[in-house]
C-alpha atoms as a PDB file:
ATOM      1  CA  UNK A   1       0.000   0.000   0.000  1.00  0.00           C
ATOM      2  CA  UNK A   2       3.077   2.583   0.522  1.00  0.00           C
ATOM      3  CA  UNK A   3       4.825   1.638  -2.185  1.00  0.00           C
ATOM      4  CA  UNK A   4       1.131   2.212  -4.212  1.00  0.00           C
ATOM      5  CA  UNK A   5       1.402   5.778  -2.667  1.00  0.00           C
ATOM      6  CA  UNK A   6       4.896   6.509  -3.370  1.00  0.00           C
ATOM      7  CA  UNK A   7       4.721   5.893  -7.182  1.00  0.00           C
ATOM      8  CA  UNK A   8       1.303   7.797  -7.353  1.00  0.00           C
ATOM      9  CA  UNK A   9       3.328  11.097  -5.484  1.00  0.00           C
ATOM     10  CA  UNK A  10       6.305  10.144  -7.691  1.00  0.00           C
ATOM     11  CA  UNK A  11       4.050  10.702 -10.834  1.00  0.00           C
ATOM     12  CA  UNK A  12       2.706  13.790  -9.278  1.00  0.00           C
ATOM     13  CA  UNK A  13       5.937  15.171  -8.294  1.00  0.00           C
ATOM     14  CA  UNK A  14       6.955  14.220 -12.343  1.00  0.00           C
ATOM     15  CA  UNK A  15       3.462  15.738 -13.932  1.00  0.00           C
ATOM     16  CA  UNK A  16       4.543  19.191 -11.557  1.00  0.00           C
ATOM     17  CA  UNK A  17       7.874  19.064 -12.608  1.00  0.00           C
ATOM     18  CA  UNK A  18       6.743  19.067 -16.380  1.00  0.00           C
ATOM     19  CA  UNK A  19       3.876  22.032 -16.131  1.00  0.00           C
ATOM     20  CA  UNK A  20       6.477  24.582 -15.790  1.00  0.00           C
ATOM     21  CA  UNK A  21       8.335  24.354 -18.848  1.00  0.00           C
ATOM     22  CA  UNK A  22       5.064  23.033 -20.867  1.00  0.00           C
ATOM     23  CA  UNK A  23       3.651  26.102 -20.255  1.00  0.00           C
ATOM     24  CA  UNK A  24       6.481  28.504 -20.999  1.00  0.00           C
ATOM     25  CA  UNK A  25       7.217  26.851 -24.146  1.00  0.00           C
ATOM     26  CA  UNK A  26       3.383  26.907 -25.231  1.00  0.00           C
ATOM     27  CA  UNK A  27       3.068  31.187 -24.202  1.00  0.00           C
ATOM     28  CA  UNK A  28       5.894  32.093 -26.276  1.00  0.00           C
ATOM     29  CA  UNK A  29       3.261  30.761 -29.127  1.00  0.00           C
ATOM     30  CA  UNK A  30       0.044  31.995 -27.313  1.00  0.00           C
ATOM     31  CA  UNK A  31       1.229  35.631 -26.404  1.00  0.00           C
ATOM     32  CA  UNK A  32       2.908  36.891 -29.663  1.00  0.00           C
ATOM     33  CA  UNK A  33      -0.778  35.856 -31.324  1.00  0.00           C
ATOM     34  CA  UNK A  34      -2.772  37.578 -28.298  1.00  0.00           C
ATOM     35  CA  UNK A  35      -0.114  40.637 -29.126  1.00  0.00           C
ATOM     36  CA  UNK A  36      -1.060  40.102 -33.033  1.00  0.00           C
ATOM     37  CA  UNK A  37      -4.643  39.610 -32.785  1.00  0.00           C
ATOM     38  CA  UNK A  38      -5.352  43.146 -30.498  1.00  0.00           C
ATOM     39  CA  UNK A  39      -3.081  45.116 -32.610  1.00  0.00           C
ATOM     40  CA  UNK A  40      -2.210  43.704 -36.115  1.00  0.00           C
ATOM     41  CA  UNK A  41      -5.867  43.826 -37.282  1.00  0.00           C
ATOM     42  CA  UNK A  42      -6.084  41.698 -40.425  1.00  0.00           C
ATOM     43  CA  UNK A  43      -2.462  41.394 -40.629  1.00  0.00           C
ATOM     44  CA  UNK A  44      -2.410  39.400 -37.092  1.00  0.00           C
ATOM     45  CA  UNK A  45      -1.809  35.803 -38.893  1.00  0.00           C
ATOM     46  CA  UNK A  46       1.446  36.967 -40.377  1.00  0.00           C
ATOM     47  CA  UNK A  47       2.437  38.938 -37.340  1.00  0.00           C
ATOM     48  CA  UNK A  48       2.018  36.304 -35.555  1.00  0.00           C
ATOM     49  CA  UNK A  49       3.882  34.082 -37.472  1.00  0.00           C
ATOM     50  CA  UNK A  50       7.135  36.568 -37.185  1.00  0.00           C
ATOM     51  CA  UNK A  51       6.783  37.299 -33.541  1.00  0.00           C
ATOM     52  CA  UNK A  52       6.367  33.105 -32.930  1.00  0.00           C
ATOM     53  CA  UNK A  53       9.622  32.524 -35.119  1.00  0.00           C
ATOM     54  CA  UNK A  54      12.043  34.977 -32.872  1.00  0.00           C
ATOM     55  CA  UNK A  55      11.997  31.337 -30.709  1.00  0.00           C
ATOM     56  CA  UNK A  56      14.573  30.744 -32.646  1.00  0.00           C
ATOM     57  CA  UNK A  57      17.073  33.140 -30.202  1.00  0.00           C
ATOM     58  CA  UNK A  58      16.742  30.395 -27.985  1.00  0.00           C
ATOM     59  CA  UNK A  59      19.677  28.347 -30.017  1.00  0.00           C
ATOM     60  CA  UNK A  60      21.968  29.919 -27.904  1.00  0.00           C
ATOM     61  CA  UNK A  61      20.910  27.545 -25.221  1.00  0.00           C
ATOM     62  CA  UNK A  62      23.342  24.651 -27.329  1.00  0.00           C
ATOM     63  CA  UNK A  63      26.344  27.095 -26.103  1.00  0.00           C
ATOM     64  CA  UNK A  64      25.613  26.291 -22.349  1.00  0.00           C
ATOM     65  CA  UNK A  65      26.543  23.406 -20.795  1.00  0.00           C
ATOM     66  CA  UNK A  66      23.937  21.577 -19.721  1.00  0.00           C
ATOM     67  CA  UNK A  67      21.650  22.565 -22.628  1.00  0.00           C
ATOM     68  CA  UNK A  68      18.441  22.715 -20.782  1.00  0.00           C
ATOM     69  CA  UNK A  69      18.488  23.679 -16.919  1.00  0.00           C
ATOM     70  CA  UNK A  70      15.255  24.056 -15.754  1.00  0.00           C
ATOM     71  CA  UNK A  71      16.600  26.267 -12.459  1.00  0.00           C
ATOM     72  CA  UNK A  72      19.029  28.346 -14.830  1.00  0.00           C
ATOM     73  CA  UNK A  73      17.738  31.862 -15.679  1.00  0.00           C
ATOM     74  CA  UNK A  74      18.293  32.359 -18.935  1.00  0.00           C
ATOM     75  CA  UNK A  75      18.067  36.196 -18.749  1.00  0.00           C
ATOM     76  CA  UNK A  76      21.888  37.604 -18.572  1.00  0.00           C
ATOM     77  CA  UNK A  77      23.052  33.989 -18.700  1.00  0.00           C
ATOM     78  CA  UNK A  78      22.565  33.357 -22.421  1.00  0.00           C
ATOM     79  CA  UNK A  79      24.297  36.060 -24.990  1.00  0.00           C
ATOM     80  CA  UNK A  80      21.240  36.590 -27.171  1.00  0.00           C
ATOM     81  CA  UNK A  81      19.236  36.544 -23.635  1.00  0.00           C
ATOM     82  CA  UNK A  82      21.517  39.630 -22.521  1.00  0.00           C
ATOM     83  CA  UNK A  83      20.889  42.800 -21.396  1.00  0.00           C
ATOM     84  CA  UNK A  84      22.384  44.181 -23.933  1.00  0.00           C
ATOM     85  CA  UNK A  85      20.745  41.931 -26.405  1.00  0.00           C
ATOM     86  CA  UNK A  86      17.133  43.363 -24.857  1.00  0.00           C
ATOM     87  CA  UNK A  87      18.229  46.970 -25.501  1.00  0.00           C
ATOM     88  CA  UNK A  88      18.672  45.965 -28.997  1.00  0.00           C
ATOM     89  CA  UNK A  89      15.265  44.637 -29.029  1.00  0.00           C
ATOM     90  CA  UNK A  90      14.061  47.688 -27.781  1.00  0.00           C
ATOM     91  CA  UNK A  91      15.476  49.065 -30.681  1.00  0.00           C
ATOM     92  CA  UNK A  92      14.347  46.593 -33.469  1.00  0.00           C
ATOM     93  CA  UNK A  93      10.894  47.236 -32.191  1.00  0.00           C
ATOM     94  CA  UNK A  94      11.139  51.052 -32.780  1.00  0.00           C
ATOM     95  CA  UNK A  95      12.079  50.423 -36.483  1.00  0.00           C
ATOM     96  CA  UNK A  96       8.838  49.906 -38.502  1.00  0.00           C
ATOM     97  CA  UNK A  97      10.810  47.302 -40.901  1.00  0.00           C
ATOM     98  CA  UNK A  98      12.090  45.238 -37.764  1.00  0.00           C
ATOM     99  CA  UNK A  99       8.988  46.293 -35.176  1.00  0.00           C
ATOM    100  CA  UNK A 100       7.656  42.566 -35.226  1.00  0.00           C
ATOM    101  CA  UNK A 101      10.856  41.021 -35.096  1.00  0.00           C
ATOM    102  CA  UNK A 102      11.977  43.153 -31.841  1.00  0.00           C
ATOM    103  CA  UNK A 103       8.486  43.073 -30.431  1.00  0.00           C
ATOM    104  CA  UNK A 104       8.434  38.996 -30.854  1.00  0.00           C
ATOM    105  CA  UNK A 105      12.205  39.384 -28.701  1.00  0.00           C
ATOM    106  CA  UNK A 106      10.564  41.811 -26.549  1.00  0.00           C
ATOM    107  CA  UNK A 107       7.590  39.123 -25.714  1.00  0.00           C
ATOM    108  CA  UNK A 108      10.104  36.450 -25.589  1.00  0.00           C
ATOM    109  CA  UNK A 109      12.587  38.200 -22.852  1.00  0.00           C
ATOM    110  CA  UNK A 110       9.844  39.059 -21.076  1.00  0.00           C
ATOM    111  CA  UNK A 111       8.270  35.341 -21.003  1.00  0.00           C
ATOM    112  CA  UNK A 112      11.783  34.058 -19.623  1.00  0.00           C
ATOM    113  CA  UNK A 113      11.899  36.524 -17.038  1.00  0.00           C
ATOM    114  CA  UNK A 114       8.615  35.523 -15.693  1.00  0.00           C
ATOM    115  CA  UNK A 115      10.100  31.655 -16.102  1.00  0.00           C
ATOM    116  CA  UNK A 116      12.861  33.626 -13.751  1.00  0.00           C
ATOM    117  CA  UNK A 117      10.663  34.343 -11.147  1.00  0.00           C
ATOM    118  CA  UNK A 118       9.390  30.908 -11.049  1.00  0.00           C
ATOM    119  CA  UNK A 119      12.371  29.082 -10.548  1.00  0.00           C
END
């Protein structure tokens, strides 16, 4: 019977463990279209598309060693998660020809921070 009860709050412990980084990896999707949809008008598909695709900063993460941490805040750690690296965000999204591209970094930074708080 306590073995029964230590597997079921091992695969509790394991589901909690996974919700965390399940759902930061789904709202860098969700908010760059909740961004789109309120302020891209009929345009919000393709904005969307852009802002989603700035996921792709996160290759720096292969430069680290482990890969994936889930307690390592990637915010100053990472180079293209720097602070300097955000400024220039700031700036992308200021240029109309690079606005969604910054604003999808902007979204993104700000998503990993929160996953900073978390940890």
């Amino acid at each position: 019977m306590s073995t029964l009860t230590l597997c079921s709050l091992t695969i509790c412990l394991s589901i909690k463990a996974m919700i965390r980084p399940i759902t930061h990896l789904l709202l860098h999707f969700i908010a760059p279209g909740i961004v789109a949809k309120f302020t891209f008008g009929e345009r919000w598909k393709s904005a969307w598309l852009i802002m989603a695709l700035t996921i792709i900063v996160d290759l720096d993460h292969l430069l680290a060693n482990p890969i994936y941490d889930p307690n390592r805040c990637s915010i100053g750690f990472h180079p293209l998660h720097s602070y300097l690296a955000i400024v220039i965000y700031l700036v992308l999204s200021t240029i109309p020809k690079t606005r969604l591209i910054g604003l999808g970094l902007l979204i993104h930074m700000a998503l990993d921070g929160v996953d900073c708080i978390w940890i």
